[in-house]
Protein backbone atom coordinates (compact mmCIF):
# COMPACT_ATOMS: atom_id res chain seq x y z
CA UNK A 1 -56.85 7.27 -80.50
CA UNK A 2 -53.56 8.28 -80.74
CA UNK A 3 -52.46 12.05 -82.68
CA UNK A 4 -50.72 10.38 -85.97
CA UNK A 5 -49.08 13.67 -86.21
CA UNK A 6 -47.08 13.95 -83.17
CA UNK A 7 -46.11 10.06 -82.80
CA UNK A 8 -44.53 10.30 -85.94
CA UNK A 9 -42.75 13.36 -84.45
CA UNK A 10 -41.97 11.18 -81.34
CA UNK A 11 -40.56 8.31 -83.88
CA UNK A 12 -38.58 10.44 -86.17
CA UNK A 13 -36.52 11.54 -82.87
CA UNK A 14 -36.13 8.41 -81.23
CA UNK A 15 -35.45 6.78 -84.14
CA UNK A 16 -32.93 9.48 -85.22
CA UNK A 17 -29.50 6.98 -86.00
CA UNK A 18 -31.14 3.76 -86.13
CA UNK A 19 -31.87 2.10 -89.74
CA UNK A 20 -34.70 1.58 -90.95
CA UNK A 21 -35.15 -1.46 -93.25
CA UNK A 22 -35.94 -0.51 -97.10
CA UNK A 23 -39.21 -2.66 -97.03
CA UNK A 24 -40.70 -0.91 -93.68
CA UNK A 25 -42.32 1.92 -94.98
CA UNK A 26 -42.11 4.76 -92.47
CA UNK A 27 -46.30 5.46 -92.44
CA UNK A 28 -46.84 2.15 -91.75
CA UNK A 29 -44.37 1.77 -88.93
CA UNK A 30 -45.57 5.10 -87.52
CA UNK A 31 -49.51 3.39 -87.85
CA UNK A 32 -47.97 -0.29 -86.52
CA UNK A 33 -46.83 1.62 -83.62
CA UNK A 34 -49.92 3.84 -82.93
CA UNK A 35 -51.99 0.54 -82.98
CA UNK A 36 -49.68 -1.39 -81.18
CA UNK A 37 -49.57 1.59 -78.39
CA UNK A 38 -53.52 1.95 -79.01
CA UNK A 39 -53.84 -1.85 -77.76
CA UNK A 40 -51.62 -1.56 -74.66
CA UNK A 41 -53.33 1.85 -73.72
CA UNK A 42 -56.63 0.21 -74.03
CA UNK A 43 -55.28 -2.28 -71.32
CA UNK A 44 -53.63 -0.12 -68.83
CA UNK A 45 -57.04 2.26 -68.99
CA UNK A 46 -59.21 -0.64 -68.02
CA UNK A 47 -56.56 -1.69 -65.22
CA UNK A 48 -56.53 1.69 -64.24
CA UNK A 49 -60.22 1.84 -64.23
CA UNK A 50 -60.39 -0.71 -61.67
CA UNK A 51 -57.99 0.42 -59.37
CA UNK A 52 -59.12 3.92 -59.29
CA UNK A 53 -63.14 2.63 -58.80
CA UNK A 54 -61.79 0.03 -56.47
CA UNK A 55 -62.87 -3.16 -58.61
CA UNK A 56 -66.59 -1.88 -59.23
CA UNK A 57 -66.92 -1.34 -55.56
CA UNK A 58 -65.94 2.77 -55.34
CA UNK A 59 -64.50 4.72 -52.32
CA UNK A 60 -66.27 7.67 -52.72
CA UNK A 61 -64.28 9.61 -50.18
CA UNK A 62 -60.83 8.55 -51.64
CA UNK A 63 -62.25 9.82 -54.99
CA UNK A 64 -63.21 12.82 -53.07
CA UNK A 65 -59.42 13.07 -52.15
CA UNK A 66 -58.07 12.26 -55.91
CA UNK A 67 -60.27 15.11 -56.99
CA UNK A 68 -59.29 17.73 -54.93
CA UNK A 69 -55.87 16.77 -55.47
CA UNK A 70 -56.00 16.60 -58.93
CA UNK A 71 -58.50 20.19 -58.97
CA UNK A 72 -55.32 21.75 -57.49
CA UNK A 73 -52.38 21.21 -60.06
């Protein structure tokens, strides 16, 4: 789930000079968008799930690899 907080930090930047409609209240753009991104996330970590785990069939020594790799930064 996505930190309320800080997306409607993101939003109030990137949004900074473009008009927002009167009837859009600004919470429930900020919780439209959090869902909306909450939905797509949800996607791209299950696509990214099977990629990374090879498509249920894992490659235990390129996860080794990832690992290390990632152990380092």
């Amino acid at each position: 789930m996505l930190d309320r907080q800080v997306v409607r930090e993101f939003l109030e930047e990137a949004l900074d000079g473009i008009e927002i409609p009167e009837d859009i209240s600004f919470d429930i753009l900020v919780e439209t968008f959090c869902k909306y991104t909450e939905a797509d996330y949800y996607e791209w970590l299950k696509d990214n799930f099977k990629s990374f785990f090879d498509h249920y069939k894992p490659k235990w020594n390129w996860i080794r690899d990832r690992v290390g790799y990632y152990s380092k930064s």
